[in-house]
PDB file of N, CA and C in Angstrom:
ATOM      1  N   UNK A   1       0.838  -1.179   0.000  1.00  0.00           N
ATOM      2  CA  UNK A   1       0.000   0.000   0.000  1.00  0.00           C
ATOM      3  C   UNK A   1       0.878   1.236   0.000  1.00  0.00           C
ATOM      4  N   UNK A   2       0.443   2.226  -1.212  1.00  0.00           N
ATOM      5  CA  UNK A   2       0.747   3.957  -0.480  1.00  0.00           C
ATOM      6  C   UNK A   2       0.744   4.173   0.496  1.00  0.00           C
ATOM      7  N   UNK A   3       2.221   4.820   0.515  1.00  0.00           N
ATOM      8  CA  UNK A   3       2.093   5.741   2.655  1.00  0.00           C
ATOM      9  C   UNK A   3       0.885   6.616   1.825  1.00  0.00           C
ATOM     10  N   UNK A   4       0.381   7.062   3.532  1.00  0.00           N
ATOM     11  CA  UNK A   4      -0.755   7.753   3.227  1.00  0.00           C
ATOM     12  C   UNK A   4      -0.534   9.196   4.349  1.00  0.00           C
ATOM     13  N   UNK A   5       0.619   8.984   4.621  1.00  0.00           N
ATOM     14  CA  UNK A   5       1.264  10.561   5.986  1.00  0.00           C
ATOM     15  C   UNK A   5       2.395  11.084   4.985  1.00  0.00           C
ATOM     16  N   UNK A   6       2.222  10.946   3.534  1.00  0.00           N
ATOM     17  CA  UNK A   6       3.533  11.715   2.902  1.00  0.00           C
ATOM     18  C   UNK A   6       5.205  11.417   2.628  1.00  0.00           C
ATOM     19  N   UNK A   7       5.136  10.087   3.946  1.00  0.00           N
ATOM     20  CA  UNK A   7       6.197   9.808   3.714  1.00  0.00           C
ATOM     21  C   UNK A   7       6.472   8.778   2.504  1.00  0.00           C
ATOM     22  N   UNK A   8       7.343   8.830   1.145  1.00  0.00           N
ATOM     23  CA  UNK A   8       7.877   8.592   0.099  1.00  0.00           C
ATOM     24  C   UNK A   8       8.365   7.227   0.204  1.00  0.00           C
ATOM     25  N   UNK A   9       9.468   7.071   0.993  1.00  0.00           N
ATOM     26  CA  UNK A   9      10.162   6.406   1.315  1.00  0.00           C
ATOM     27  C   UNK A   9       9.892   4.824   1.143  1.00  0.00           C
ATOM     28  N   UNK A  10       8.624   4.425   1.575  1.00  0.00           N
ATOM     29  CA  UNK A  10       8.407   3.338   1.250  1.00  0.00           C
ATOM     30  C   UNK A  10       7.235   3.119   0.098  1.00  0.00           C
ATOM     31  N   UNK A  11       7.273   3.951  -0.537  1.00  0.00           N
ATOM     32  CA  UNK A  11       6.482   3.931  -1.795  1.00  0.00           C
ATOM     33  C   UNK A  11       6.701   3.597  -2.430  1.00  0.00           C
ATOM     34  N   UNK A  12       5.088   2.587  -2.750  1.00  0.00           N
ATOM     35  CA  UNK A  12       5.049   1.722  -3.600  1.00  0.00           C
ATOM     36  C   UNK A  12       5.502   1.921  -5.083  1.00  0.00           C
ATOM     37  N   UNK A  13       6.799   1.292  -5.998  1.00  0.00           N
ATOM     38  CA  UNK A  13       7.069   1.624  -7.668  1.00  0.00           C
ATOM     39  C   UNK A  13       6.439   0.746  -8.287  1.00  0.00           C
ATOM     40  N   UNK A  14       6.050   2.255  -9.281  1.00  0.00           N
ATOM     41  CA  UNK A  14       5.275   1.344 -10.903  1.00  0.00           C
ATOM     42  C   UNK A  14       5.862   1.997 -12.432  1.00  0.00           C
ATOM     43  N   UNK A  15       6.031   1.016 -12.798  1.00  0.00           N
ATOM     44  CA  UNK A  15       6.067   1.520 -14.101  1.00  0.00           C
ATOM     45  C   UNK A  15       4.806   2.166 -14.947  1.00  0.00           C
ATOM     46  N   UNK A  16       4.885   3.191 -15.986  1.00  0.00           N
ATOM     47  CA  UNK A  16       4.135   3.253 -16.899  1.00  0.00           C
ATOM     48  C   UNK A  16       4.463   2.866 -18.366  1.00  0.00           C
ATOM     49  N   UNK A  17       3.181   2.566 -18.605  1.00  0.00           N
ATOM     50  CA  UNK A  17       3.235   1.973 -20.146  1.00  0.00           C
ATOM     51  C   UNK A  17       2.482   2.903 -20.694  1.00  0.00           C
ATOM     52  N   UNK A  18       2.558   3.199 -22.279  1.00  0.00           N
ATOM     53  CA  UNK A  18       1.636   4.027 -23.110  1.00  0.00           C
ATOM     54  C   UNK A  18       2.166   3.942 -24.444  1.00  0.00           C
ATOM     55  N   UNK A  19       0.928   4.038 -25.422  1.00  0.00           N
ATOM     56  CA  UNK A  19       1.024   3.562 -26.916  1.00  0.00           C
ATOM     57  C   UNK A  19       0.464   4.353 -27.518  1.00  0.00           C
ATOM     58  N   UNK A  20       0.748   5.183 -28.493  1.00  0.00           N
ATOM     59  CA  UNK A  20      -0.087   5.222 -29.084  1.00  0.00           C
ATOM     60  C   UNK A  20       0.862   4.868 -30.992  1.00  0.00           C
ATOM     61  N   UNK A  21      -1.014   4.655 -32.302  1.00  0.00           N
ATOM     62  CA  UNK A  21      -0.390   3.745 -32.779  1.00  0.00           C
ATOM     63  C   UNK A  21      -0.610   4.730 -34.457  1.00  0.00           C
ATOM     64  N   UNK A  22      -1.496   5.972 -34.361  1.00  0.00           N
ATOM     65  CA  UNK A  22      -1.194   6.346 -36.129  1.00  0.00           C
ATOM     66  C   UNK A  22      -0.300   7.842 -35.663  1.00  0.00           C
ATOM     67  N   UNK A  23       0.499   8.194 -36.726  1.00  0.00           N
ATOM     68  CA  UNK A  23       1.022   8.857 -37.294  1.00  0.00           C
ATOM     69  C   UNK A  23       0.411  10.538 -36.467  1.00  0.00           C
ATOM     70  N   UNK A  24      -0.979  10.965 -36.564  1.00  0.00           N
ATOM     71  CA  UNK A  24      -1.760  11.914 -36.234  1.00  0.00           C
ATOM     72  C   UNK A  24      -1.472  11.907 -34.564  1.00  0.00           C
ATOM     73  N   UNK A  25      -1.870  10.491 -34.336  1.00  0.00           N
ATOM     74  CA  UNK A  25      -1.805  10.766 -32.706  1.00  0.00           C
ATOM     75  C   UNK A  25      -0.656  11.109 -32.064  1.00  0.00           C
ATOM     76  N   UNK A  26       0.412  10.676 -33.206  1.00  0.00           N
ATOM     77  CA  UNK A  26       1.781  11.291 -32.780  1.00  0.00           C
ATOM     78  C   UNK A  26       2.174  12.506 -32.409  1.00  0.00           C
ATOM     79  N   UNK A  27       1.943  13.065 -34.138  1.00  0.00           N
ATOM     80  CA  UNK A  27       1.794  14.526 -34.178  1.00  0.00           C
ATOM     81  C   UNK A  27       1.147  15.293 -32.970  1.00  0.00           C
ATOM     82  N   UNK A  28       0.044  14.648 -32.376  1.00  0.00           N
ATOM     83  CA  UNK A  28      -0.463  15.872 -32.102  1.00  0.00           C
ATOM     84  C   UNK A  28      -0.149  15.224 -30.005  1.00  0.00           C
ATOM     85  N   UNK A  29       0.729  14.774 -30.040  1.00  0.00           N
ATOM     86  CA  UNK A  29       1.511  14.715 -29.129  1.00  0.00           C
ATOM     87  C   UNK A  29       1.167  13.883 -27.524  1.00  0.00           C
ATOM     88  N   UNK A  30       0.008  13.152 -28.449  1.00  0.00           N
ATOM     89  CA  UNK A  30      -1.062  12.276 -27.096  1.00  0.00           C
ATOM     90  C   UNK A  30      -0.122  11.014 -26.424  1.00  0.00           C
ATOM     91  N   UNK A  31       1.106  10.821 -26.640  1.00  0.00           N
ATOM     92  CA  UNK A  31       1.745  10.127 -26.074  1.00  0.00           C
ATOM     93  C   UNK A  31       2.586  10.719 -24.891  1.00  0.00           C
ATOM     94  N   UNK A  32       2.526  12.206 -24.396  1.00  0.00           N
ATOM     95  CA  UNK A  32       3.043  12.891 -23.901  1.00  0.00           C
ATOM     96  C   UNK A  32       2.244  13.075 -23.314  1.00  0.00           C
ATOM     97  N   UNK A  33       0.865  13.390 -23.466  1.00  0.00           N
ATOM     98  CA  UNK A  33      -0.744  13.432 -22.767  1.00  0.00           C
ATOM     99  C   UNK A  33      -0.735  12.746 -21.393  1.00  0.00           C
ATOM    100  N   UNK A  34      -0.651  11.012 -22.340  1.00  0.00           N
ATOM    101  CA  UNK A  34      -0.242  10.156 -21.307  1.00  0.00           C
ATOM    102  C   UNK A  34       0.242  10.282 -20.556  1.00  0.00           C
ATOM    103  N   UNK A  35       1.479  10.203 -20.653  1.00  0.00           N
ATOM    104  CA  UNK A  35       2.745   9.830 -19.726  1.00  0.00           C
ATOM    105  C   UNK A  35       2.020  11.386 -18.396  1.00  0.00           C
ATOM    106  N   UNK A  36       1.948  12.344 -19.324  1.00  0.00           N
ATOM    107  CA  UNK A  36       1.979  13.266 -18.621  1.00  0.00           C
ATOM    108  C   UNK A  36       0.247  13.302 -17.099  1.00  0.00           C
ATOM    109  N   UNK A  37      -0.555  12.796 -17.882  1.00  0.00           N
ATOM    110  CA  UNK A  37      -1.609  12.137 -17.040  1.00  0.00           C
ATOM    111  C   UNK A  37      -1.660  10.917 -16.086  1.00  0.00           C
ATOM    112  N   UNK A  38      -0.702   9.947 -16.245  1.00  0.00           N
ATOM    113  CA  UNK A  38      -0.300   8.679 -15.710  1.00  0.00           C
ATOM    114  C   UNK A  38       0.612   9.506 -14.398  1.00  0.00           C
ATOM    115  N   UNK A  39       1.641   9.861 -15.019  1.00  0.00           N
ATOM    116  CA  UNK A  39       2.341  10.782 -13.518  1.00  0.00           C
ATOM    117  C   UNK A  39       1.750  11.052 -12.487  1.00  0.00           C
ATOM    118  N   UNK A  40       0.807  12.470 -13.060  1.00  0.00           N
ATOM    119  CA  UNK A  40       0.073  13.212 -12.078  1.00  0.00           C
ATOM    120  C   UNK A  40      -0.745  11.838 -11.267  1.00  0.00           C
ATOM    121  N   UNK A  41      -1.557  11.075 -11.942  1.00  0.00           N
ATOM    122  CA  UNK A  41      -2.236   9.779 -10.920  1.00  0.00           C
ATOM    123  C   UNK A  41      -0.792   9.076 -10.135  1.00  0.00           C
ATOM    124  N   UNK A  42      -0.005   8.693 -10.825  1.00  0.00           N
ATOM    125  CA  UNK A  42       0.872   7.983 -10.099  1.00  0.00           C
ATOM    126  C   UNK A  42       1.050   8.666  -9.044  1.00  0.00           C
ATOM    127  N   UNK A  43       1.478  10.236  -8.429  1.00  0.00           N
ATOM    128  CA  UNK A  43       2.168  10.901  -7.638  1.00  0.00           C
ATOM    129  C   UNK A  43       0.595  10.975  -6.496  1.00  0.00           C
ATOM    130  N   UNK A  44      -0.427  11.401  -7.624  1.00  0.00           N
ATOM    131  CA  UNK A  44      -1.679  11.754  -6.084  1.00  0.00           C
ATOM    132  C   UNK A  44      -2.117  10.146  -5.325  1.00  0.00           C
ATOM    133  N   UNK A  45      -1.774   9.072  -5.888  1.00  0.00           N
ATOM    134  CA  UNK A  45      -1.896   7.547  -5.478  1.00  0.00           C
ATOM    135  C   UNK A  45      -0.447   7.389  -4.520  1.00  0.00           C
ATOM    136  N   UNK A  46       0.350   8.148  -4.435  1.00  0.00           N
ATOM    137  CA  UNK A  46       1.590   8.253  -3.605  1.00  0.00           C
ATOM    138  C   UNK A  46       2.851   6.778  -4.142  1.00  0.00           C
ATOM    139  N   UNK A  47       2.668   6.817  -5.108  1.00  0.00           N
ATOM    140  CA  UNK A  47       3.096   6.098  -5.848  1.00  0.00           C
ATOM    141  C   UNK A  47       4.345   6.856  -6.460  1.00  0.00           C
ATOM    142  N   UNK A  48       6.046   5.587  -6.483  1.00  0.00           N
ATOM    143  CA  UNK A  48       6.730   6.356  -7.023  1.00  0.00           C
ATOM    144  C   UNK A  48       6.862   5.511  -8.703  1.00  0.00           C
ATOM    145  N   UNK A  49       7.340   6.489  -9.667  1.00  0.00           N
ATOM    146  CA  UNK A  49       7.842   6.340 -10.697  1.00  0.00           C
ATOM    147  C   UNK A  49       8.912   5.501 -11.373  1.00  0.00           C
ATOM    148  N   UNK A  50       8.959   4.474 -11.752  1.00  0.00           N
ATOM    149  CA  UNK A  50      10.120   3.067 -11.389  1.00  0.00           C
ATOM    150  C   UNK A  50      10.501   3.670 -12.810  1.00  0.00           C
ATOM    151  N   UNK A  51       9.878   3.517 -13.795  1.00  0.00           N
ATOM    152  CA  UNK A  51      10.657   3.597 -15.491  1.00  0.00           C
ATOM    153  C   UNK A  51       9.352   4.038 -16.145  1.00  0.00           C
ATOM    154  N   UNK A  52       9.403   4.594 -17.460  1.00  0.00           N
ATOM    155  CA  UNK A  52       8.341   4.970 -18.245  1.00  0.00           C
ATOM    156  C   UNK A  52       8.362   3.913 -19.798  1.00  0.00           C
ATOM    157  N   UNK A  53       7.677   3.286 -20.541  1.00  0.00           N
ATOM    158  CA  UNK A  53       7.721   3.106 -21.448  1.00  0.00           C
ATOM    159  C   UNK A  53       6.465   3.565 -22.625  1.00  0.00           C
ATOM    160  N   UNK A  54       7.088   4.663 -23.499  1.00  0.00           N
ATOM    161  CA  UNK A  54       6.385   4.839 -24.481  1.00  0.00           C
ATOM    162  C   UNK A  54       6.601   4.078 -25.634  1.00  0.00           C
ATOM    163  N   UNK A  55       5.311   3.564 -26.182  1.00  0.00           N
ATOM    164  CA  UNK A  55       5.741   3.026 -27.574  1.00  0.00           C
ATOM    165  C   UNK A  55       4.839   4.008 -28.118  1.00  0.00           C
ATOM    166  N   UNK A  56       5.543   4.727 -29.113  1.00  0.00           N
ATOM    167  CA  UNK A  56       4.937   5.984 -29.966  1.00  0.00           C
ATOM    168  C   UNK A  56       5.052   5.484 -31.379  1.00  0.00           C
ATOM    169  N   UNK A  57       4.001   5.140 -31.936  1.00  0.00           N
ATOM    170  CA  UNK A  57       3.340   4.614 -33.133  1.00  0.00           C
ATOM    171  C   UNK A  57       3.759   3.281 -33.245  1.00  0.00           C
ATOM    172  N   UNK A  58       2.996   2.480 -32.098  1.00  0.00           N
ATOM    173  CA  UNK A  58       3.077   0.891 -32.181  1.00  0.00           C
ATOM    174  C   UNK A  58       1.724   0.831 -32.552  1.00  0.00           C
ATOM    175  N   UNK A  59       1.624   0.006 -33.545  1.00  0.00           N
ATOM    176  CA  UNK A  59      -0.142  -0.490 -33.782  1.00  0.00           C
ATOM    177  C   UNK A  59      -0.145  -1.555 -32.565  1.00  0.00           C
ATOM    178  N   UNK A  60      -1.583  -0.981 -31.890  1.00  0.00           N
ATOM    179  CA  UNK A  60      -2.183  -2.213 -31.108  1.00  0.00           C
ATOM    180  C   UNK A  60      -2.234  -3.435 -31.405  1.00  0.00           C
ATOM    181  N   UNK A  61      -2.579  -3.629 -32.467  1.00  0.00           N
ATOM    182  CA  UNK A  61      -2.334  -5.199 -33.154  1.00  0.00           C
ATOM    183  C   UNK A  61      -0.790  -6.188 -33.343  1.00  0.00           C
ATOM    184  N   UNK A  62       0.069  -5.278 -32.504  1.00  0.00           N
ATOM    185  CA  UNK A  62       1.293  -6.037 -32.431  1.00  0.00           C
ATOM    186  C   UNK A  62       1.179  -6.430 -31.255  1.00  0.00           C
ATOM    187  N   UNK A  63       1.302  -7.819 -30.830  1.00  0.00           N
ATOM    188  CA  UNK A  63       1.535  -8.207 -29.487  1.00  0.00           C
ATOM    189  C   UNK A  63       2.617  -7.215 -28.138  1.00  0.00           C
ATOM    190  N   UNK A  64       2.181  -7.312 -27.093  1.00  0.00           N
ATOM    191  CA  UNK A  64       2.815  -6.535 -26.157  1.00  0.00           C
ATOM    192  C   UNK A  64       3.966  -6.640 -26.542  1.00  0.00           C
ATOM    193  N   UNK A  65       4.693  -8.101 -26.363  1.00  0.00           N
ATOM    194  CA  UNK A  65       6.084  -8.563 -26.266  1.00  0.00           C
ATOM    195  C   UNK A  65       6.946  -8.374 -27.557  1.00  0.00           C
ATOM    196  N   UNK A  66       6.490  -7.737 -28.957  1.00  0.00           N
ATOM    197  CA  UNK A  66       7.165  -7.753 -30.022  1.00  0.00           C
ATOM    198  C   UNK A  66       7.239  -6.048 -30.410  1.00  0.00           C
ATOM    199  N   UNK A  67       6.484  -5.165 -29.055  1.00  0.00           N
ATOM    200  CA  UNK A  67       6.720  -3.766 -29.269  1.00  0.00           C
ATOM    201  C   UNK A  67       7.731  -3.586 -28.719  1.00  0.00           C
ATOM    202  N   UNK A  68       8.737  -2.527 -28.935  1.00  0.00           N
ATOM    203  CA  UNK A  68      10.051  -2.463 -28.688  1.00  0.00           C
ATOM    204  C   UNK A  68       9.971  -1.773 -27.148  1.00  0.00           C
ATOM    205  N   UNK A  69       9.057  -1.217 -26.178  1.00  0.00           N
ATOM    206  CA  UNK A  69       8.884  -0.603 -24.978  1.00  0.00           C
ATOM    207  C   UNK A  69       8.167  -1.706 -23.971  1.00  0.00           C
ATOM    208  N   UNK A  70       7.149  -2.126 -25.044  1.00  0.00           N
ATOM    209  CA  UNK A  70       6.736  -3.407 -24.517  1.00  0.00           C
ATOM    210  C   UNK A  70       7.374  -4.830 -23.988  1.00  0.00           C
ATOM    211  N   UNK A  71       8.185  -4.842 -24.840  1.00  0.00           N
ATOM    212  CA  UNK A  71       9.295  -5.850 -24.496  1.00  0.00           C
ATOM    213  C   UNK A  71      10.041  -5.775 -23.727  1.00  0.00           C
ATOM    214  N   UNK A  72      10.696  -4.000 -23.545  1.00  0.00           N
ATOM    215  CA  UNK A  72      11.398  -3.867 -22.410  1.00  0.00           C
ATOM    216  C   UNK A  72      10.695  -3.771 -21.382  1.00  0.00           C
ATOM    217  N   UNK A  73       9.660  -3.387 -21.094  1.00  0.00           N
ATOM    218  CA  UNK A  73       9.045  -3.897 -19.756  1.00  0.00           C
ATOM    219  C   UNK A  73       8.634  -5.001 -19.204  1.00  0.00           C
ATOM    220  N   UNK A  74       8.579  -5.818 -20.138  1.00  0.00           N
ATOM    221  CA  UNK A  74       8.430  -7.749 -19.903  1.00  0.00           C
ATOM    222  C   UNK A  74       9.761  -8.346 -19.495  1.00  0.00           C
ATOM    223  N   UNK A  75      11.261  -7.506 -20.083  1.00  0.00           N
ATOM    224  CA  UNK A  75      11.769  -7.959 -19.339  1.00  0.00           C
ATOM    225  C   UNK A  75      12.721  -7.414 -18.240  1.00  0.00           C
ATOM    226  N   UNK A  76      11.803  -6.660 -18.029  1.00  0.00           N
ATOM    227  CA  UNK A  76      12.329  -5.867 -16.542  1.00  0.00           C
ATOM    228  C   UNK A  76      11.894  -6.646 -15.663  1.00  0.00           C
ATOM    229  N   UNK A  77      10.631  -7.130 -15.515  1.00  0.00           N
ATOM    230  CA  UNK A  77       9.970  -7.817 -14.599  1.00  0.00           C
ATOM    231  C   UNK A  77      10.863  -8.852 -13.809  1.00  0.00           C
TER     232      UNK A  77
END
């Protein structure tokens, strides 16, 4: 569990994951959206920040493990 008195220290780490998969969504910078929305929850859940992985224009239709962010987080585990 999140400390819940502020103290950091033993806070719980997570990684984030985020995809996005045409060309447009790139452009218009929704992979940054993410990350940047995932944070803010991660930090008010008192949660710390272990690694980030963006895969920026992975089609969903590629399995987790054969996206190049995806993979590295399978084998971080």
């Amino acid at each position: 569990m999140p400390s819940t008195n502020g103290d950091t220290t033993n806070a719980e780490r997570v990684a984030l994951y985020m995809r996005v998969s045409s060309e447009e969504q790139r452009d218009a910078g929704t992979i940054q959206m993410q990350s940047d929305s995932l944070t803010r929850r991660a930090a008010a859940c008192g949660f710390e920040v272990a690694e980030v992985y963006p895969d920026d224009g992975v089609s969903g239709a590629i399995p987790l493990h054969e996206r190049p962010e995806g993979r590295r987080l399978l084998e971080s585990r």
